[in-house]
N, C-alpha and C. Protein backbone atom coordinates (compact mmCIF):
# COMPACT_ATOMS: atom_id res chain seq x y z
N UNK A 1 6.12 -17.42 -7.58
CA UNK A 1 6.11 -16.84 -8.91
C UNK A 1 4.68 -16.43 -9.27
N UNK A 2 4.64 -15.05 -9.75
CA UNK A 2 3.41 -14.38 -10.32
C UNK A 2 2.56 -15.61 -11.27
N UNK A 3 0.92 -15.83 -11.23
CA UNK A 3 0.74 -16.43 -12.52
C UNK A 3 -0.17 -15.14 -13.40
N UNK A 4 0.56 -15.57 -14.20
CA UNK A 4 0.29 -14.60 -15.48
C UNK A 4 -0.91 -14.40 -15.94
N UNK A 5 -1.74 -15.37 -15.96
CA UNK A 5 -3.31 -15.72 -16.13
C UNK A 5 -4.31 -14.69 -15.20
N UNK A 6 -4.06 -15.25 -14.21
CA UNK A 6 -4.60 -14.34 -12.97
C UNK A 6 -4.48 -13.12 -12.87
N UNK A 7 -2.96 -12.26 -13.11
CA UNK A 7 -3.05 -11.08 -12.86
C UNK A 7 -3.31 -10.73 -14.38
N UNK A 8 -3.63 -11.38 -15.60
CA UNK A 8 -4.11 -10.25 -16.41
C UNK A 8 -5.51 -10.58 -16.58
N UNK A 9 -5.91 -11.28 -16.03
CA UNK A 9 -7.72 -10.93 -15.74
C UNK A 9 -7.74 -10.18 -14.21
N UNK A 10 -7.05 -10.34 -13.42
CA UNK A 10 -7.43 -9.35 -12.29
C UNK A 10 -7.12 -7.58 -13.02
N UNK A 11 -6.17 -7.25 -13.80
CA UNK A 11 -5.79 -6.29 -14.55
C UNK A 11 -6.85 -5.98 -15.07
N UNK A 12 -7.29 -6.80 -16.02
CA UNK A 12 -8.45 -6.61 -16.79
C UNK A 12 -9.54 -6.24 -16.30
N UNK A 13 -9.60 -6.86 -14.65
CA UNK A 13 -11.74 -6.26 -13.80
C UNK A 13 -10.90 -4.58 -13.58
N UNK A 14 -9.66 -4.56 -13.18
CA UNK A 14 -9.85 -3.50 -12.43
C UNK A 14 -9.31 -2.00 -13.56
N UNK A 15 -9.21 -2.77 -14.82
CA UNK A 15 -9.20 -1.77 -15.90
C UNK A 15 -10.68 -1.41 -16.08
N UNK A 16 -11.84 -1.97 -16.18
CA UNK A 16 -12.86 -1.76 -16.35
C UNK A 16 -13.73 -1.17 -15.11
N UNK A 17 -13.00 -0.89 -13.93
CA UNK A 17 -13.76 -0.56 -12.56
C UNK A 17 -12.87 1.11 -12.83
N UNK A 18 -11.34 1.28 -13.12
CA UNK A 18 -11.27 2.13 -13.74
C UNK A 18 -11.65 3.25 -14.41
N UNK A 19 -12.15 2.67 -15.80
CA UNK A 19 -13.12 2.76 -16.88
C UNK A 19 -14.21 3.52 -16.73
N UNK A 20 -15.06 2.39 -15.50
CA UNK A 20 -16.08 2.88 -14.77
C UNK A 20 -16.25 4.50 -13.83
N UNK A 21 -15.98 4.41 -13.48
CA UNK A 21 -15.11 5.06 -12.48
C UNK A 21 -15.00 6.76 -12.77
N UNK A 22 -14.55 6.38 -14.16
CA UNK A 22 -13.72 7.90 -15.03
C UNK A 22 -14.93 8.37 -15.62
N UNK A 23 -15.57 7.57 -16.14
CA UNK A 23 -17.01 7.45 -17.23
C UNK A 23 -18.21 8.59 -16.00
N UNK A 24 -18.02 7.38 -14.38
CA UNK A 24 -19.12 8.66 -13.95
C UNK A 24 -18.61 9.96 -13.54
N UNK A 25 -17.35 9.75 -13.43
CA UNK A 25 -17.25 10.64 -12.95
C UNK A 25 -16.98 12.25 -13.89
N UNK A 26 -17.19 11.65 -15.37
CA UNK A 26 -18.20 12.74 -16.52
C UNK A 26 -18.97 13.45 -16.47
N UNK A 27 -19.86 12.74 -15.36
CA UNK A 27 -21.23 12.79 -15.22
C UNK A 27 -22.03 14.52 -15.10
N UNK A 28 -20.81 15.64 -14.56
CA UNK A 28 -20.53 17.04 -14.61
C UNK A 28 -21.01 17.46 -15.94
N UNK A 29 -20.11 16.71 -16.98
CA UNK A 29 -20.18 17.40 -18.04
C UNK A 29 -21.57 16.85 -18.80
N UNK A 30 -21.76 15.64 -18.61
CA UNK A 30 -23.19 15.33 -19.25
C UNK A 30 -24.42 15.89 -18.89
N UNK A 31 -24.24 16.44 -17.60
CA UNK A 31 -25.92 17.46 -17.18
C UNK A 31 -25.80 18.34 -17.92
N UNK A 32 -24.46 19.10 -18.27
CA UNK A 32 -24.93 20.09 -18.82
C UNK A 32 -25.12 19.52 -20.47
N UNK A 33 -24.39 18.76 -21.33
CA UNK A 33 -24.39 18.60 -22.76
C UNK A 33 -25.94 17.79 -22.97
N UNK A 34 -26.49 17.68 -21.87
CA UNK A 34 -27.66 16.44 -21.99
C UNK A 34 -29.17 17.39 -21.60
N UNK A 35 -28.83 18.64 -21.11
CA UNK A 35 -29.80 19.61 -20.36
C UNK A 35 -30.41 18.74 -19.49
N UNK A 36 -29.89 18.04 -18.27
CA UNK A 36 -30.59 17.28 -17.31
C UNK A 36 -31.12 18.50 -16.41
N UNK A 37 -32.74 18.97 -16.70
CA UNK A 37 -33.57 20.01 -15.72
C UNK A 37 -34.08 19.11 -14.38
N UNK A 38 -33.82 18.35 -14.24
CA UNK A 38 -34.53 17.70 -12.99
C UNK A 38 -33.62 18.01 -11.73
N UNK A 39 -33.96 18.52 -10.93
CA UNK A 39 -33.05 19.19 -10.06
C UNK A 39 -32.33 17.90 -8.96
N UNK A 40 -33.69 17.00 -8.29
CA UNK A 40 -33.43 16.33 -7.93
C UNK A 40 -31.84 15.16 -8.68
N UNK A 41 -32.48 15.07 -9.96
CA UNK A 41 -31.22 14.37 -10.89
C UNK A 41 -30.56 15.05 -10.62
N UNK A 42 -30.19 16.30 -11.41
CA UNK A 42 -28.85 17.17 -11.16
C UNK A 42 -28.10 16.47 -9.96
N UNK A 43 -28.46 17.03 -8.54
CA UNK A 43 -28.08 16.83 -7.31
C UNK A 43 -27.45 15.55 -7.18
N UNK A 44 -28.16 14.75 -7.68
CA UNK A 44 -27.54 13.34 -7.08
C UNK A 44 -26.64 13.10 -8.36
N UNK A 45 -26.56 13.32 -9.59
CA UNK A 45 -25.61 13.23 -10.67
C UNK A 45 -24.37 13.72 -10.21
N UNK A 46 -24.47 15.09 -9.35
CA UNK A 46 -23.00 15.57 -9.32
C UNK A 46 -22.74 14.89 -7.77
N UNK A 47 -23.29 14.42 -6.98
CA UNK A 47 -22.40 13.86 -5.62
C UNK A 47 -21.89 12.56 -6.39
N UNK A 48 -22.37 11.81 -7.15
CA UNK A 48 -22.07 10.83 -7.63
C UNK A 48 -20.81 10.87 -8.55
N UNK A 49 -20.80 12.20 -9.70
CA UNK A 49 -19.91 12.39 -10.26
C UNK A 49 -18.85 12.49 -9.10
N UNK A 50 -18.92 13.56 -8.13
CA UNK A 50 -17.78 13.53 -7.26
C UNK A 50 -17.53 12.53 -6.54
N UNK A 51 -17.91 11.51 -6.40
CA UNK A 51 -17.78 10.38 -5.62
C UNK A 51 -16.50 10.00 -6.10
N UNK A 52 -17.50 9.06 -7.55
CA UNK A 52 -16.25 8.88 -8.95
C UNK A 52 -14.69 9.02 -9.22
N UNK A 53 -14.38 10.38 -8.69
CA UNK A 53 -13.14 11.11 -8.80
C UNK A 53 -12.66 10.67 -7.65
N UNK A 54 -12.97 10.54 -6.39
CA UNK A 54 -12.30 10.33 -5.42
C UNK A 54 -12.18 8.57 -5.58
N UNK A 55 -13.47 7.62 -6.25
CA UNK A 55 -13.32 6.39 -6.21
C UNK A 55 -12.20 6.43 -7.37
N UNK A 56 -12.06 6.84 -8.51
CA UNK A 56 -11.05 7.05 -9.44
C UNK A 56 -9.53 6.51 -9.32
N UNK A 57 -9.24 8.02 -7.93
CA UNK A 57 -7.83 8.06 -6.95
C UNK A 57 -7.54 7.06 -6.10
N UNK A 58 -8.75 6.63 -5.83
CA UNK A 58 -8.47 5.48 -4.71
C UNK A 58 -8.17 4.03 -5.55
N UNK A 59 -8.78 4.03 -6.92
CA UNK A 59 -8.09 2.52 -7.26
C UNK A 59 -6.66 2.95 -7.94
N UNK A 60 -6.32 4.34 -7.99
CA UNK A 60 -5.24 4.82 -8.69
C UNK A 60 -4.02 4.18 -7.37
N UNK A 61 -4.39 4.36 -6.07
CA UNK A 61 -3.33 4.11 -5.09
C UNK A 61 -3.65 3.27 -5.08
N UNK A 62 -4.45 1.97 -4.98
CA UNK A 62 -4.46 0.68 -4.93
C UNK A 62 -3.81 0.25 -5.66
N UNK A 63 -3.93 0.61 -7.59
CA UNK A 63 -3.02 0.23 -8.41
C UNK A 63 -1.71 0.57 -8.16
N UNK A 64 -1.57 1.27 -7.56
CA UNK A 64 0.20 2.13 -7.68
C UNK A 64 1.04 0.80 -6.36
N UNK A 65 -0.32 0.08 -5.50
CA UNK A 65 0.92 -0.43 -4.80
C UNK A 65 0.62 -2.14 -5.13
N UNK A 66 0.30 -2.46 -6.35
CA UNK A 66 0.28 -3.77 -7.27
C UNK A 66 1.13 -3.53 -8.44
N UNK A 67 2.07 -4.83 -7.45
CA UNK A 67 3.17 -4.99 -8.83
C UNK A 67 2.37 -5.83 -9.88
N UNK A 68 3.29 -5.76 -10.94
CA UNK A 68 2.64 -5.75 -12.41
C UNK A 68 1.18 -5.34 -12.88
N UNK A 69 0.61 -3.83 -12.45
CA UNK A 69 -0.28 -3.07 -13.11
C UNK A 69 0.23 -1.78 -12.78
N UNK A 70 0.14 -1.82 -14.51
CA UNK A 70 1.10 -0.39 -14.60
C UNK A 70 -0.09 0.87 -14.54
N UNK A 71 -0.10 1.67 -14.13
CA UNK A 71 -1.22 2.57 -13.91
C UNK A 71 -0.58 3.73 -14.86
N UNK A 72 0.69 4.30 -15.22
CA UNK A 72 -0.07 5.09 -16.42
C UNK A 72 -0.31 4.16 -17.47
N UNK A 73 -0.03 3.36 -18.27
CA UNK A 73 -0.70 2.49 -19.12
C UNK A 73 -2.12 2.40 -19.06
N UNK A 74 -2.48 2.29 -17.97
CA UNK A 74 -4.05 2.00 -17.22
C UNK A 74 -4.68 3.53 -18.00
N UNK A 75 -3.85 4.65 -17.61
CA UNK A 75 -4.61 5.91 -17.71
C UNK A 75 -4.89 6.66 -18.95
N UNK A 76 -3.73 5.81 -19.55
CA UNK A 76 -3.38 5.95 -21.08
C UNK A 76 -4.62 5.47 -21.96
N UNK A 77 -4.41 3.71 -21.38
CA UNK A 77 -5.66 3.16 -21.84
C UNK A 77 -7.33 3.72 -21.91
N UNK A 78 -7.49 4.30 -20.78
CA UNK A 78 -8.64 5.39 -20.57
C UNK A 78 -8.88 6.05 -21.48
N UNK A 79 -7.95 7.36 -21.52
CA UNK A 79 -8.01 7.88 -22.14
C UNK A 79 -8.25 7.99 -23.72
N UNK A 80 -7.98 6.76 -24.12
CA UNK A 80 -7.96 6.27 -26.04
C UNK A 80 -9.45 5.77 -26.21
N UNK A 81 -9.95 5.29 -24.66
CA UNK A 81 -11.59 4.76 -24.53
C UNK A 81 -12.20 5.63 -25.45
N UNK A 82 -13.89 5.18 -25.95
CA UNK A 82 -14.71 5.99 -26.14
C UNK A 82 -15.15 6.65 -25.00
N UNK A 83 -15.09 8.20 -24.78
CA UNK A 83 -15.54 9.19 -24.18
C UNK A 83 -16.93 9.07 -23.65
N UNK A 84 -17.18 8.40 -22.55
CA UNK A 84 -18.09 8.96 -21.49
C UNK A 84 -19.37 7.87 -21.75
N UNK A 85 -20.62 8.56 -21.30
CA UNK A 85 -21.79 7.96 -22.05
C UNK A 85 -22.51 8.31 -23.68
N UNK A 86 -23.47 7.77 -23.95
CA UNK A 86 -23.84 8.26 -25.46
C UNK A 86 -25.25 8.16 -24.76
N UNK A 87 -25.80 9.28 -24.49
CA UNK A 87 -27.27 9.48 -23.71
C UNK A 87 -28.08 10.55 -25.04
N UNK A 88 -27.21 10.75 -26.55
CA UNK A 88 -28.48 11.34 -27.43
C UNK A 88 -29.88 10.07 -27.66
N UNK A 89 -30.62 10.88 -27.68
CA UNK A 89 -32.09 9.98 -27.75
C UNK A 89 -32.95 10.53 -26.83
N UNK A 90 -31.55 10.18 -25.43
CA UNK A 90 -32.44 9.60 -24.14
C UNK A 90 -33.59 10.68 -23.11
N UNK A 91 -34.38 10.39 -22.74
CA UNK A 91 -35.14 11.08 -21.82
C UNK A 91 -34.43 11.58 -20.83
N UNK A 92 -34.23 12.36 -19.98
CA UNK A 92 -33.90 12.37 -18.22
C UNK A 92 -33.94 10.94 -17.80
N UNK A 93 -35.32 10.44 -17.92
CA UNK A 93 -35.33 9.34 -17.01
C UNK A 93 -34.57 7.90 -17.47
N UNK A 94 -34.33 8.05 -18.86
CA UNK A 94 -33.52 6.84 -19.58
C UNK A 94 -32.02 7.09 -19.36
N UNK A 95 -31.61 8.11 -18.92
CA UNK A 95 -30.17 8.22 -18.71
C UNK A 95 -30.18 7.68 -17.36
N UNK A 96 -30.89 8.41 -16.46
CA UNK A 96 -30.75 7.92 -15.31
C UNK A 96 -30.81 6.36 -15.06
N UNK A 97 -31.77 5.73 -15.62
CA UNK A 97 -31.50 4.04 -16.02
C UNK A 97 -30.01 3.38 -16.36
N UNK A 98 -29.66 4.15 -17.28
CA UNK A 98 -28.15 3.85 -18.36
C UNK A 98 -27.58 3.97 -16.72
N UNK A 99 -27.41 5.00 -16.19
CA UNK A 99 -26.54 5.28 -14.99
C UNK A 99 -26.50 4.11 -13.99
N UNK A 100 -27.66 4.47 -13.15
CA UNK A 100 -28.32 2.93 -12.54
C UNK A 100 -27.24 1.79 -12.98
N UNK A 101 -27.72 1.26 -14.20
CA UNK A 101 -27.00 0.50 -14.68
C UNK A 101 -26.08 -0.15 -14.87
N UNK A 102 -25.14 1.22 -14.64
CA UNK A 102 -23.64 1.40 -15.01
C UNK A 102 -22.98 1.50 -13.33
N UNK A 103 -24.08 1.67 -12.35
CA UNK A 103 -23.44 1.35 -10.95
C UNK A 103 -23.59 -0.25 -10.09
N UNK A 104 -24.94 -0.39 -11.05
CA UNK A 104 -24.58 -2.04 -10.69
C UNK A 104 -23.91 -2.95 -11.45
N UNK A 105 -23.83 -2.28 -12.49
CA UNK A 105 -21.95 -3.19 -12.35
C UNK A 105 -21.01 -2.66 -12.32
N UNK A 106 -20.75 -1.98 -11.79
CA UNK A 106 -19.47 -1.29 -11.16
C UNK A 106 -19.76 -2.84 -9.96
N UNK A 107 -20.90 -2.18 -8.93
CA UNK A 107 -20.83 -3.43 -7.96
C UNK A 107 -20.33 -4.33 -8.17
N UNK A 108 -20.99 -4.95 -9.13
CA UNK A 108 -20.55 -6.50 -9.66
C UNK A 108 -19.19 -6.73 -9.67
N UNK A 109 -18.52 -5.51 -10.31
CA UNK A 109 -17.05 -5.78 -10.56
C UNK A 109 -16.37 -5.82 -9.18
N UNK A 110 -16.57 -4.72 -8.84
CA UNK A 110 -16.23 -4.98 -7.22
C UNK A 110 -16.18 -5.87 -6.01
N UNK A 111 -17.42 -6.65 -6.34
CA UNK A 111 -17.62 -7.72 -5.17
C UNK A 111 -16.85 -8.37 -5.99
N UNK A 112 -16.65 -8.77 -7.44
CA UNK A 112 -16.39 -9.77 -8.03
C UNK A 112 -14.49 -9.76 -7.24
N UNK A 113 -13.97 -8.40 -7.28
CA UNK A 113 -12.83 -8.74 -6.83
C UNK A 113 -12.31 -8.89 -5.43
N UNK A 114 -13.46 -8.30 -4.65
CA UNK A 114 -13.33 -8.38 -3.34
C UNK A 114 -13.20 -9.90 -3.08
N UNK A 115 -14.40 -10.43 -3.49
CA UNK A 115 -14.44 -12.10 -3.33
C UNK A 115 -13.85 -12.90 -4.17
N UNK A 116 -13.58 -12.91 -5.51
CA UNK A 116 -12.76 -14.01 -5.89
C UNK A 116 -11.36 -13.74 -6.08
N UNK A 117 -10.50 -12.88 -5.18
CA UNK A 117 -9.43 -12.31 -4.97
C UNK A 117 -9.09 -13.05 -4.23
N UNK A 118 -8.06 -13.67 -3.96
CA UNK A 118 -7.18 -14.60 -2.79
C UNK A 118 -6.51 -13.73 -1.77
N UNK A 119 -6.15 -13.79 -0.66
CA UNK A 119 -5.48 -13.10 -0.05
C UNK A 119 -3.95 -13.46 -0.31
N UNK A 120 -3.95 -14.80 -0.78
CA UNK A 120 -2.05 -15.33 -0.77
C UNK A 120 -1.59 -14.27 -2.87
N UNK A 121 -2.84 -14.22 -3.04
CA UNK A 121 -2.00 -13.63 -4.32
C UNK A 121 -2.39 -12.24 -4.45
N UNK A 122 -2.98 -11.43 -3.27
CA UNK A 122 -2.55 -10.19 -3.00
C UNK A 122 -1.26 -9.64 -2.21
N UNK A 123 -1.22 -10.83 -1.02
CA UNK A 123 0.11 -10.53 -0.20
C UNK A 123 1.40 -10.87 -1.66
N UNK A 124 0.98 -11.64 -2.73
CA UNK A 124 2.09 -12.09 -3.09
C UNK A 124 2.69 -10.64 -4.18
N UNK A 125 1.53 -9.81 -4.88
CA UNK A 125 1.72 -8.22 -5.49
C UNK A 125 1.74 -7.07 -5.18
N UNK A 126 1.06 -7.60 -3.76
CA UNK A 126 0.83 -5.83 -3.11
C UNK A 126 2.32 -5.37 -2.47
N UNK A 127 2.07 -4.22 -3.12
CA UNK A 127 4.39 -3.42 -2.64
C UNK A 127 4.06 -2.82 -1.35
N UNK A 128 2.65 -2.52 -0.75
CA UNK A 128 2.76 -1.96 0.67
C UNK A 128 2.76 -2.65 1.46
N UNK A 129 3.06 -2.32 3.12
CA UNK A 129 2.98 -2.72 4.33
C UNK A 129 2.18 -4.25 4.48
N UNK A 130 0.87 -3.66 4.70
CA UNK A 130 -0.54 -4.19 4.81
C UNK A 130 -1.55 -4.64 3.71
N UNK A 131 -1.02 -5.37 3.13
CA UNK A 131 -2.06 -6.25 2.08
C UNK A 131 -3.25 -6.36 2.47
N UNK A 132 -3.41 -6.22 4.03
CA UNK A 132 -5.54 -6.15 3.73
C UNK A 132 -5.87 -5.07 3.74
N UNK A 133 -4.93 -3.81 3.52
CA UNK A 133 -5.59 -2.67 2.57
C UNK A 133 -6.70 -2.78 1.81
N UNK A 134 -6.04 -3.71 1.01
CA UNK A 134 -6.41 -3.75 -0.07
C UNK A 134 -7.54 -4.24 -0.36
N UNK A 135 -8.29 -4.89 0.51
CA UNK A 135 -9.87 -5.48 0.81
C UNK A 135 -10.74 -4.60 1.35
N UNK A 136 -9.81 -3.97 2.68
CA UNK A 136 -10.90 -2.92 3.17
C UNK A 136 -11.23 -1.73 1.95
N UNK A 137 -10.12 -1.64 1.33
CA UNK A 137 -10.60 -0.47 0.19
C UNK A 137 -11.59 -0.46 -0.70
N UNK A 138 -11.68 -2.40 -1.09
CA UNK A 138 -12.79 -2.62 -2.24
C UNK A 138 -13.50 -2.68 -1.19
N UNK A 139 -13.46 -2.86 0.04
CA UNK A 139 -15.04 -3.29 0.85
C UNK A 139 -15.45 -1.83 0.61
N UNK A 140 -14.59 -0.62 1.12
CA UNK A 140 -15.16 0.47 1.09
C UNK A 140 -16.06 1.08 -0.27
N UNK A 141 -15.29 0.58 -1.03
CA UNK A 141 -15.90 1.06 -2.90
C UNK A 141 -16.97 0.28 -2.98
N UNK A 142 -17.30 -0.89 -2.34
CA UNK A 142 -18.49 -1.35 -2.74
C UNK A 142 -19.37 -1.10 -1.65
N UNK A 143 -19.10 -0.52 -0.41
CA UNK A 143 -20.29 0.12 0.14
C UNK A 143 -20.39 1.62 -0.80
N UNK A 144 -19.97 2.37 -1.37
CA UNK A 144 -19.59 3.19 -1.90
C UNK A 144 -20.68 3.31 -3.47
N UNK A 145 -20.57 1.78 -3.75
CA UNK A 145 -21.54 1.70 -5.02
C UNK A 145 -22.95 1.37 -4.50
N UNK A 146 -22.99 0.82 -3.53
CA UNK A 146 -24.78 0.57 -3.08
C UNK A 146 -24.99 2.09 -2.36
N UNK A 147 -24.50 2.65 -2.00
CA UNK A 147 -25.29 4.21 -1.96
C UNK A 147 -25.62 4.43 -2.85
N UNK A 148 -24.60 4.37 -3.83
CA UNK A 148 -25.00 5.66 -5.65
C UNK A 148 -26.40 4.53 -5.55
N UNK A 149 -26.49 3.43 -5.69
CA UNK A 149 -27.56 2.78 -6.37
C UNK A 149 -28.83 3.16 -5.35
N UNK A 150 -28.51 3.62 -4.27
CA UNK A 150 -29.73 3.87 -3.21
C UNK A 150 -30.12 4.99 -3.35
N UNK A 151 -29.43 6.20 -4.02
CA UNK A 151 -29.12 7.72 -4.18
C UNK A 151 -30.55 7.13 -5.44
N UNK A 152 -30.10 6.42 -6.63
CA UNK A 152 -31.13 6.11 -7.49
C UNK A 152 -32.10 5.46 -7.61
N UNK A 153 -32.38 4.96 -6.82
CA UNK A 153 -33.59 4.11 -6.55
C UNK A 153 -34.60 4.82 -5.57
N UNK A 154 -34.08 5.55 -4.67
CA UNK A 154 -34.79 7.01 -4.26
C UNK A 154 -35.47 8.14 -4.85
N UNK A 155 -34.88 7.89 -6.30
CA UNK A 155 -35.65 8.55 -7.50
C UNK A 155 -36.81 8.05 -7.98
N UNK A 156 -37.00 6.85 -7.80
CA UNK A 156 -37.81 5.73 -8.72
C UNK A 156 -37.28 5.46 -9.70
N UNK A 157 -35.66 5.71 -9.75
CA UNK A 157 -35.37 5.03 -11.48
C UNK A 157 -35.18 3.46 -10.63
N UNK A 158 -35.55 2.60 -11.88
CA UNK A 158 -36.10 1.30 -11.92
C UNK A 158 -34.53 0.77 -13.22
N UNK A 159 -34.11 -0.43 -12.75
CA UNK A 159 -32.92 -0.66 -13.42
C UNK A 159 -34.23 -1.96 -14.67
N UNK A 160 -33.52 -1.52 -15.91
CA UNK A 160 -34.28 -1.95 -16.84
C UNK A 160 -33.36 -3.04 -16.88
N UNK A 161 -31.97 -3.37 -17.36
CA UNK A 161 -31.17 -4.79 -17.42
C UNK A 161 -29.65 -4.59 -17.12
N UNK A 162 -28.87 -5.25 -16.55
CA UNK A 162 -27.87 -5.27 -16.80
C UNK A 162 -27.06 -6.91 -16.70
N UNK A 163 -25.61 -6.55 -17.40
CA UNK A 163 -25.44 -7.34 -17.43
C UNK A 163 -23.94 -7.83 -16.12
């Protein structure tokens, strides 16, 4: 029997990796509403934005083959979110921080589920074949997030805090 506890905090990281997810993958529309002139930024903003979209789809099929997470609910939920980042103020280089930021914890969330994920209570939700899908996929998303963060730290943006 499902415990209820578990899958609505596992629901809950991977609503917010989601979240994450959708937010960079904005990241298109914020160079231009933000006038990001740094070319170098630009460049690595939009591989990253496109990353995003494909990391997006990929927890979209992960979700689609976990019973009890409903993924349009999930998308629904998104969507009612506050919209994107709030980068008025910011410099070029303070967004790029906010960003930074916002990929190390993506990480966080990620390892967090890679590792404190059980394998007996993935085999016990996952509706496909092969339940260690479902590890290699977060292994893949979290090699996936230490690039973006290597993509930025190649800049010299410097992560000011996160949590």
């Amino acid at each position: 029997m499902m415990d209820v506890v578990k899958i609505n905090s596992f629901r809950e990281t991977l609503e917010k990796l989601y979240w994450m997810e959708t937010k960079l993958e904005l990241l298109r529309e914020t160079m231009a509403s933000f006038k990001i002139h740094n070319e170098q930024y630009q460049e690595v903003l939009t591989k990253i934005s496109n990353d995003s979209s494909k990391h997006r789809e990929l927890l979209e099929n992960i979700i689609n083959d976990l019973e009890g997470i409903d993924l349009f609910w999930l998308r629904n939920k998104a969507g009612h979110m506050e919209a994107g980042f709030d980068f008025n103020g910011l410099s070029e280089e303070e967004i790029m921080m906010d960003i930074l930021d916002e990929e190390h914890k993506a990480l966080k969330y990620y390892k967090k589920v890679h590792d404190e994920t059980d394998k007996e209570f993935i085999e016990e939700i996952w509706k496909g074949d092969d339940s260690t899908r479902f590890f290699e996929q977060i292994s893949f998303l979290i090699d996936e997030e230490d690039k973006h963060i290597g993509w930025l730290q190649s800049l010299q943006v410097t992560v000011k805090q996160f949590s």
